[in-house]
C-alpha atoms as a PDB file:
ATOM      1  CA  UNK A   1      22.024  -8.415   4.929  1.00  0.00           C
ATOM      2  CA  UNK A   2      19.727  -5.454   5.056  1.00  0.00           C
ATOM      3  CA  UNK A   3      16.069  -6.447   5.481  1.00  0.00           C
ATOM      4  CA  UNK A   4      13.629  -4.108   3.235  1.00  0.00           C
ATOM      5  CA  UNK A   5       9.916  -3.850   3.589  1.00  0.00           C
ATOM      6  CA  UNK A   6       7.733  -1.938   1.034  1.00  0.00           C
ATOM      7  CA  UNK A   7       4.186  -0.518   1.473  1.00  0.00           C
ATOM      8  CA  UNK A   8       2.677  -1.079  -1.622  1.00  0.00           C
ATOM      9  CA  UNK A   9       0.065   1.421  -3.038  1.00  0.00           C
ATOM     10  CA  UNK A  10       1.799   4.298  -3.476  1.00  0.00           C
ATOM     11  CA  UNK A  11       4.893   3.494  -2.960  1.00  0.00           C
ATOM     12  CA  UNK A  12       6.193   0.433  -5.767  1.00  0.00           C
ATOM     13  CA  UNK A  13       2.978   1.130  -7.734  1.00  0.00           C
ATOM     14  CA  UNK A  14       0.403   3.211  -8.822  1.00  0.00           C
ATOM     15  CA  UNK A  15      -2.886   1.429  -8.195  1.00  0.00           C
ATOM     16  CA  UNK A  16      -5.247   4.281  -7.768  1.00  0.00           C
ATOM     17  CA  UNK A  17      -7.151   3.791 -11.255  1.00  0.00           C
ATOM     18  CA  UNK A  18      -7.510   0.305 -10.659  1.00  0.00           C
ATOM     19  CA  UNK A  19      -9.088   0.933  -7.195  1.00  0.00           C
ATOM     20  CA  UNK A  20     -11.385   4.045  -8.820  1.00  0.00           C
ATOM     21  CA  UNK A  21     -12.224   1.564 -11.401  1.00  0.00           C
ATOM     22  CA  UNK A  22     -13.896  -1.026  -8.683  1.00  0.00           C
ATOM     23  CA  UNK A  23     -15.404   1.650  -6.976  1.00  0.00           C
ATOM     24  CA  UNK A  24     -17.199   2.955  -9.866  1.00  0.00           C
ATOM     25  CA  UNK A  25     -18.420  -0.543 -10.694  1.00  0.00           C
ATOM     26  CA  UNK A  26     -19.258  -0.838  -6.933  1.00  0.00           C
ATOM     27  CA  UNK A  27     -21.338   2.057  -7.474  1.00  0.00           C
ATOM     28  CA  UNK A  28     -22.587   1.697 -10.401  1.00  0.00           C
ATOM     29  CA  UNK A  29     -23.718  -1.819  -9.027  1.00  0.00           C
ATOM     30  CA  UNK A  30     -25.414  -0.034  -6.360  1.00  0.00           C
ATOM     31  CA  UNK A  31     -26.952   2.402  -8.471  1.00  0.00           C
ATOM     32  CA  UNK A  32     -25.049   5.393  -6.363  1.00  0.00           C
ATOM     33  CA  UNK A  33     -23.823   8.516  -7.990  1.00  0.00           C
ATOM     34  CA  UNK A  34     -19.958   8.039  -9.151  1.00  0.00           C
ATOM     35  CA  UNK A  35     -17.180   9.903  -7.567  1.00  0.00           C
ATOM     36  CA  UNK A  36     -14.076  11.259  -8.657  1.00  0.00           C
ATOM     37  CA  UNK A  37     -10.639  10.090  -9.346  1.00  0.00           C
ATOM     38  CA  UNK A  38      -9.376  12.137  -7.240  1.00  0.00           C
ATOM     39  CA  UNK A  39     -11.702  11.685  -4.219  1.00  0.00           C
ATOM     40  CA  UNK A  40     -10.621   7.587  -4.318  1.00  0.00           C
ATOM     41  CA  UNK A  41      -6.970   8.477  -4.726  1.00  0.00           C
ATOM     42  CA  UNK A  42      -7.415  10.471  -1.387  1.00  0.00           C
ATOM     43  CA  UNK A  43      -9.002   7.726   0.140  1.00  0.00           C
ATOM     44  CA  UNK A  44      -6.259   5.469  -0.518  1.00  0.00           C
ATOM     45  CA  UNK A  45      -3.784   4.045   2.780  1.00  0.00           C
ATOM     46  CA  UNK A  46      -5.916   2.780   5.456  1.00  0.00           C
ATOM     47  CA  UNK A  47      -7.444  -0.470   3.701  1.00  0.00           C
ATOM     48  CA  UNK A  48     -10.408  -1.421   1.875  1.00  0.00           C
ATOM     49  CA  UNK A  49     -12.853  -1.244   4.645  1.00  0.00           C
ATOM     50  CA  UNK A  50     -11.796   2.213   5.431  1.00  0.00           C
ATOM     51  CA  UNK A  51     -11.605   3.259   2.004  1.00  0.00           C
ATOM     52  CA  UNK A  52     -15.523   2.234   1.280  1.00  0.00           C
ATOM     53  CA  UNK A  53     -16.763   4.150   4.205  1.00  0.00           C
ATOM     54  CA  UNK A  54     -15.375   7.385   2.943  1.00  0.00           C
ATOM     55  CA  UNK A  55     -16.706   6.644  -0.558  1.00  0.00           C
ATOM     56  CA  UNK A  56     -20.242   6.112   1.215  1.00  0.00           C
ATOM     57  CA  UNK A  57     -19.490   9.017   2.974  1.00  0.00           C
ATOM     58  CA  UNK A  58     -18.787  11.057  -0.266  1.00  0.00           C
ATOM     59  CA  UNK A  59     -22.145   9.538  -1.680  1.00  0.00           C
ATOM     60  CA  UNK A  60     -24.307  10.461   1.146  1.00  0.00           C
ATOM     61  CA  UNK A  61     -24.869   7.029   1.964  1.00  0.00           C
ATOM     62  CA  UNK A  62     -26.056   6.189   5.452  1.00  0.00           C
ATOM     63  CA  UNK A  63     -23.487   5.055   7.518  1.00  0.00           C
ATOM     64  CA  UNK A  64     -24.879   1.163   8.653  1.00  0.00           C
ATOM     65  CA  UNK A  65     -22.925  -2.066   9.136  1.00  0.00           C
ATOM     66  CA  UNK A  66     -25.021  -4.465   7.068  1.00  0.00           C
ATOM     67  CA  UNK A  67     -24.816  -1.625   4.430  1.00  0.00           C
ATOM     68  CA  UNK A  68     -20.965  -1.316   4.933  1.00  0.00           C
ATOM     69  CA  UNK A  69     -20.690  -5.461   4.427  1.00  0.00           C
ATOM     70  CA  UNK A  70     -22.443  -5.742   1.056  1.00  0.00           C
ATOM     71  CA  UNK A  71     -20.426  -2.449  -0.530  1.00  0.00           C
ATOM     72  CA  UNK A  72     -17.326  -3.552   0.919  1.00  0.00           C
ATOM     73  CA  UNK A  73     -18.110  -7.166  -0.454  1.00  0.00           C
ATOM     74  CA  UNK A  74     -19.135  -5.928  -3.324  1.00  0.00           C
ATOM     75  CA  UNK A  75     -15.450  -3.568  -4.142  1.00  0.00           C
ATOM     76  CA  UNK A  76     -13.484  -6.816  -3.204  1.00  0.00           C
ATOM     77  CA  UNK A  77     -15.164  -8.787  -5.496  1.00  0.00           C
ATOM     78  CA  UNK A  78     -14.794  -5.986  -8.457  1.00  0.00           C
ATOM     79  CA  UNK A  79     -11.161  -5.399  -7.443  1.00  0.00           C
ATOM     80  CA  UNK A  80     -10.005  -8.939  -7.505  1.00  0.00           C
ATOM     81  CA  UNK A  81     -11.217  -9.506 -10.714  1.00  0.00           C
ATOM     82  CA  UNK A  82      -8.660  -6.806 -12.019  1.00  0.00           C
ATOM     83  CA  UNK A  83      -6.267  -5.749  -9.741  1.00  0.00           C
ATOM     84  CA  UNK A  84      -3.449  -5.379 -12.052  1.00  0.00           C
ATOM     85  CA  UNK A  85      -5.064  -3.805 -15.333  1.00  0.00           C
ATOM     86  CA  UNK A  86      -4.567   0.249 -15.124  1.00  0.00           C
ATOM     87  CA  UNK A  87      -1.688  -0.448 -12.382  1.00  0.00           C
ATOM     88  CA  UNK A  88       2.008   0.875 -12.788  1.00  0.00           C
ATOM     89  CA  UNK A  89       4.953   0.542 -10.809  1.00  0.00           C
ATOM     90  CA  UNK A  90       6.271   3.960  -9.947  1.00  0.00           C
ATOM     91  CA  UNK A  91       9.225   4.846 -13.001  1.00  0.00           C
ATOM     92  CA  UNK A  92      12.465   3.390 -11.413  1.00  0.00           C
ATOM     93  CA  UNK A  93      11.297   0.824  -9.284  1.00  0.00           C
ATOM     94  CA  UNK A  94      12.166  -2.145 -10.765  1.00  0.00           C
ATOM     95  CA  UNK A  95      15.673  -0.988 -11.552  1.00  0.00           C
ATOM     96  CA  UNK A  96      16.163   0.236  -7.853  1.00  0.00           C
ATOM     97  CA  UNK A  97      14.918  -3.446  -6.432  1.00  0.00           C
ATOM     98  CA  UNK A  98      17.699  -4.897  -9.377  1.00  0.00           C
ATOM     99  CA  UNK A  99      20.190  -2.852  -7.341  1.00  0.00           C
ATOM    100  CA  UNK A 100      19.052  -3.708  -4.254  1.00  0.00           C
ATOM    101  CA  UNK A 101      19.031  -7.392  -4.774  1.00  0.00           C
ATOM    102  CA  UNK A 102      22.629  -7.159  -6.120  1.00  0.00           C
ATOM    103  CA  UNK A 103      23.567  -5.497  -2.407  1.00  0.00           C
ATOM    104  CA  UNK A 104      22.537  -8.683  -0.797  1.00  0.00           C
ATOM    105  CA  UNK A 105      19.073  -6.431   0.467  1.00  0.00           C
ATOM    106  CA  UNK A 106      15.946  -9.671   0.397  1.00  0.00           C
ATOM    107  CA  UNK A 107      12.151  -7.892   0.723  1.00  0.00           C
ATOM    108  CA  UNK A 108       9.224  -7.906   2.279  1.00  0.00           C
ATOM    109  CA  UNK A 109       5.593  -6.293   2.196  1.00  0.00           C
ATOM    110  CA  UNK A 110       3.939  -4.567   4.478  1.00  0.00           C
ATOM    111  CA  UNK A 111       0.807  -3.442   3.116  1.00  0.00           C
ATOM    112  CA  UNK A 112      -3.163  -2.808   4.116  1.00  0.00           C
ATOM    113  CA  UNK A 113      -4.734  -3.882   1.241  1.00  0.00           C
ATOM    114  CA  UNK A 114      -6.081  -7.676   1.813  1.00  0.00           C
ATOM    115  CA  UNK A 115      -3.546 -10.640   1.061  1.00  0.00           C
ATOM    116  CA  UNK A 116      -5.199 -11.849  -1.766  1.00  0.00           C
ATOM    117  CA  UNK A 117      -5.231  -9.014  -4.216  1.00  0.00           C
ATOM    118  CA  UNK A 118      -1.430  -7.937  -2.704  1.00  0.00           C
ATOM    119  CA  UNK A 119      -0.275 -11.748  -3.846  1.00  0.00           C
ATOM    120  CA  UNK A 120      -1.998 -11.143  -7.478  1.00  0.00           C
ATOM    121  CA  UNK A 121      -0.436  -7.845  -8.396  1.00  0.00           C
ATOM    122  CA  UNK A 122       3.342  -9.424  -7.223  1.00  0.00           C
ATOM    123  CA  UNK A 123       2.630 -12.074  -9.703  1.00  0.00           C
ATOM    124  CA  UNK A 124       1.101  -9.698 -12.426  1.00  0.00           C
ATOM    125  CA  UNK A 125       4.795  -7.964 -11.717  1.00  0.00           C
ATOM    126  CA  UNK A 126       6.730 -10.293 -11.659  1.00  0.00           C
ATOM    127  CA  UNK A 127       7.708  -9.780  -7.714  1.00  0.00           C
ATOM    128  CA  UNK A 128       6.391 -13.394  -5.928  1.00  0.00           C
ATOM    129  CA  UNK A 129       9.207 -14.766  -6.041  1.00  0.00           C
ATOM    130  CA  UNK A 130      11.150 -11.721  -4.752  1.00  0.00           C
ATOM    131  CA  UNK A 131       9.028 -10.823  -2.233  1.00  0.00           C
ATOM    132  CA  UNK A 132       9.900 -13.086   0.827  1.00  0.00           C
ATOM    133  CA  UNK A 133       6.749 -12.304   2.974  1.00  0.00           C
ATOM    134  CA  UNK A 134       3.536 -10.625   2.350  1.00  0.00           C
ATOM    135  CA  UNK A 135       1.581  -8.930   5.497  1.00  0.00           C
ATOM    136  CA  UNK A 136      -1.777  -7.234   4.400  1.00  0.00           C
ATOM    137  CA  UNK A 137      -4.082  -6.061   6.037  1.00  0.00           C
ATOM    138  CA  UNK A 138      -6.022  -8.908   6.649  1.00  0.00           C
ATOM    139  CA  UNK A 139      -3.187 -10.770   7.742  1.00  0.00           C
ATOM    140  CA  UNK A 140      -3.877 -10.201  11.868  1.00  0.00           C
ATOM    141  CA  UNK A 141      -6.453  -8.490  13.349  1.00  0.00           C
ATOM    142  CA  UNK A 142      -4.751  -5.021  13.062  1.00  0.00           C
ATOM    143  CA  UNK A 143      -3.421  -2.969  10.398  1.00  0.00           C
ATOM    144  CA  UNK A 144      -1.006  -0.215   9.826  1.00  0.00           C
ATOM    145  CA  UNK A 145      -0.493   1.707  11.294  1.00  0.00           C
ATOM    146  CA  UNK A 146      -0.223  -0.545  14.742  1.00  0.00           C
ATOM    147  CA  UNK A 147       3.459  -1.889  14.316  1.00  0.00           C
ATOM    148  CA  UNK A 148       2.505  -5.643  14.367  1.00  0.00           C
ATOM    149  CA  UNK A 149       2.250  -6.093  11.001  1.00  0.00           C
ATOM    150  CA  UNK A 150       5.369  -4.379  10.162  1.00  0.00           C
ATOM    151  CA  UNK A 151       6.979  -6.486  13.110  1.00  0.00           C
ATOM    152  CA  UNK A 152       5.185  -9.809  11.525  1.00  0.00           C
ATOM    153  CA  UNK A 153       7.104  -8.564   8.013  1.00  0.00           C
ATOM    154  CA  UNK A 154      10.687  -8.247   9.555  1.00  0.00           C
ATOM    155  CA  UNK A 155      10.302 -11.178  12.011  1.00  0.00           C
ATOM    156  CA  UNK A 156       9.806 -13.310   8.905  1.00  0.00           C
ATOM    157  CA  UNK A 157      13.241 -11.588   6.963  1.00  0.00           C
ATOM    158  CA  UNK A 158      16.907 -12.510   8.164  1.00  0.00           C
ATOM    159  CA  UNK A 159      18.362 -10.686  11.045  1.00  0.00           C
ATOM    160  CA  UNK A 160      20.209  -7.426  10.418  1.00  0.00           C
ATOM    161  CA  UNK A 161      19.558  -3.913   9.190  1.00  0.00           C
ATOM    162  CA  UNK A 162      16.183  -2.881   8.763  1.00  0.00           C
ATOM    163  CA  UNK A 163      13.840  -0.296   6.914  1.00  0.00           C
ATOM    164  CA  UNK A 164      10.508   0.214   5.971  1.00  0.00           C
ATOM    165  CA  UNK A 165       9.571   2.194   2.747  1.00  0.00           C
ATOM    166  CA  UNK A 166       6.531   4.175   2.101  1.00  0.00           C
ATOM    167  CA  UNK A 167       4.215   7.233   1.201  1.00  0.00           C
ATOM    168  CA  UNK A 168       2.285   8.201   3.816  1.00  0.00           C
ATOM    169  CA  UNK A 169       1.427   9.265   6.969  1.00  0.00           C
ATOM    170  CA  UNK A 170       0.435   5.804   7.929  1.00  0.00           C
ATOM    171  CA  UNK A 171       3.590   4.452   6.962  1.00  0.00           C
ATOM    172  CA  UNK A 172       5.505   6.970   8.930  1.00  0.00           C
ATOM    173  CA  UNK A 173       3.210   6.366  12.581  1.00  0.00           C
ATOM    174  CA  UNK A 174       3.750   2.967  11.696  1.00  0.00           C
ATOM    175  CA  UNK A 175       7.249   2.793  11.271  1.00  0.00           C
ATOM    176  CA  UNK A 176       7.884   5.298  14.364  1.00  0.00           C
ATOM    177  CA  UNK A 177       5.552   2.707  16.571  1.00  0.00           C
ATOM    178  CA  UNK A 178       7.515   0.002  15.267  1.00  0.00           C
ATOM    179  CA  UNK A 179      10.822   1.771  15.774  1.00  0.00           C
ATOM    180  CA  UNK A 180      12.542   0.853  12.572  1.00  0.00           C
ATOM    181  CA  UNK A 181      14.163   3.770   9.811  1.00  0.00           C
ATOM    182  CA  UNK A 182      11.298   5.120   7.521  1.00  0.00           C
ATOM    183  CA  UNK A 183      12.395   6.095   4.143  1.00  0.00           C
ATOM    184  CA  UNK A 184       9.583   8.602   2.579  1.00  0.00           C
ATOM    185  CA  UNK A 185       8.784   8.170  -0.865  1.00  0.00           C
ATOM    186  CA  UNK A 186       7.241  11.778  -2.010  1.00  0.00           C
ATOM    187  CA  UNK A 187       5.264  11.132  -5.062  1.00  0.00           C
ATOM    188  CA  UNK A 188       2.657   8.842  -3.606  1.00  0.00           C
ATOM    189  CA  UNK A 189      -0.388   8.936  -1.952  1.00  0.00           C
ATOM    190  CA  UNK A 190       0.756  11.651   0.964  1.00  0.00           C
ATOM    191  CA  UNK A 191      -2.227  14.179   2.230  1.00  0.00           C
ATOM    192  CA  UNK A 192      -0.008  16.664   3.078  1.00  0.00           C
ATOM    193  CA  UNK A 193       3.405  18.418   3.260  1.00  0.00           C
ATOM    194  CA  UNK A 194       6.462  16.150   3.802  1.00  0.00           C
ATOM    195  CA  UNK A 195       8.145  18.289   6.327  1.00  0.00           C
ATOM    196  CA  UNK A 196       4.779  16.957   8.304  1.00  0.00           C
ATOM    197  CA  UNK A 197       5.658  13.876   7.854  1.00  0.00           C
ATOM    198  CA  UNK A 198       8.226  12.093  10.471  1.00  0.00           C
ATOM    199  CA  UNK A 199      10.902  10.277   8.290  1.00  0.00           C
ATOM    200  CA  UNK A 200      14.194   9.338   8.099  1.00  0.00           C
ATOM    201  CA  UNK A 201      15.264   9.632   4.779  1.00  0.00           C
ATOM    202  CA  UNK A 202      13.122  10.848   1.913  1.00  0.00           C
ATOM    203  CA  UNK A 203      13.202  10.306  -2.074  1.00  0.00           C
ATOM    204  CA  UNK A 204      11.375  11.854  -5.041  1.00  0.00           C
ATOM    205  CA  UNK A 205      13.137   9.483  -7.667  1.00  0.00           C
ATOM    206  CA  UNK A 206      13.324   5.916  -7.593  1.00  0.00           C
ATOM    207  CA  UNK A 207      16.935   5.963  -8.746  1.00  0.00           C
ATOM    208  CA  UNK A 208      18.168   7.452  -5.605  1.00  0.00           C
ATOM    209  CA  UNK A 209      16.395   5.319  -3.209  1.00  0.00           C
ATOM    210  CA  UNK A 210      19.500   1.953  -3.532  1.00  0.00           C
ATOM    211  CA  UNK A 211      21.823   4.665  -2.491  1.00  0.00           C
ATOM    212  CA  UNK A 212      19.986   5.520   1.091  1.00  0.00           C
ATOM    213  CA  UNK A 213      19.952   2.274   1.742  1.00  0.00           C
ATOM    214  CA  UNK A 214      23.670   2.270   1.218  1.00  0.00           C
END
């Protein structure tokens, strides 16, 4: 029984215009100037508290703790109330997890975006009850891409194969520090070329990812 863990943004879905959404109602809140699609989409992989220092960053916004609280406070509560609205999974996913499931594979997540709004968009997709454990990144007191949460993920999955699936450079350090397989999904939320990018197998279409696992 091969044991699969996902990342999440980027990888099974496409939750960048939900995120831009609660940061533009974060600033707009704030009564900051507004920033770009594509600046929060670049921002995207290293977990909320990250992510709202570079958007205070790309505002000119002093960088200060008590500051970084109430903005960061302030996204979470304008993401959870819609996690799920502009969000897409990737074309292909659902019918590659089908497949999956039929080859005896069971799932995991291994994600840094916090617990809570990770548990609302599996339900919103109809993947709680696929999903056997979630591990965000509020789960312990590191994230990705230190291996324990990706160890925590696996630990909690039957022994046998493993691999961890993602889009990033974070998921790739993590997965090397972890020292599981890394399968590279291309059309996520990458910074740069995917020959820089360690990996052991790499897909551009959903449809072929059931047969690396294979």
């Amino acid at each position: 029984m091969t044991a699969v863990v996902f990342d999440l943004d980027g990888t099974l879905i496409d939750s960048a215009p939900d995120l831009h959404a609660a940061a533009i109602r974060m600033l707009t809140e704030a009564r900051l100037p507004e920033i770009t699609f594509q600046q929060t989409r670049s921002f995207i992989g290293n977990g909320v508290p990250v992510l709202v220092r570079r958007i205070m960053t790309a505002v000119d916004l002093p960088e200060d703790d008590a500051r970084h609280a109430e903005m960061e406070a302030a996204f979470l509560r304008h993401y959870a109330a819609a996690p799920a609205d502009l969000t897409a999974f990737y074309p292909g996913v659902e019918a590659a997890l089908d497949r999956l499931e039929a080859a005896g594979c069971v799932f995991g997540l291994c994600t840094n975006k916090p617990e809570g709004p990770a548990h609302d968009i599996l339900r919103a997709f109809g993947l709680a009850d696929r999903v056997r454990v979630v591990v965000g990144g509020d789960t312990l007191p590191v994230k990705k891409p230190d291996p324990d949460p990706l160890h925590r993920a696996f630990a909690a999955l039957p022994d046998g194969p493993q691999i961890y699936v993602g889009d990033s450079e974070v998921d790739a350090e993590t997965a090397r520090a972890a020292r599981v397989p890394f399968a590279l999904f291309s059309g996520g939320y990458r910074r740069g070329p995917v020959d820089d990018i360690p990996h052991d197998h790499l897909f551009d279409d959903w449809a072929d990812m059931p047969d690396l696992i294979g």
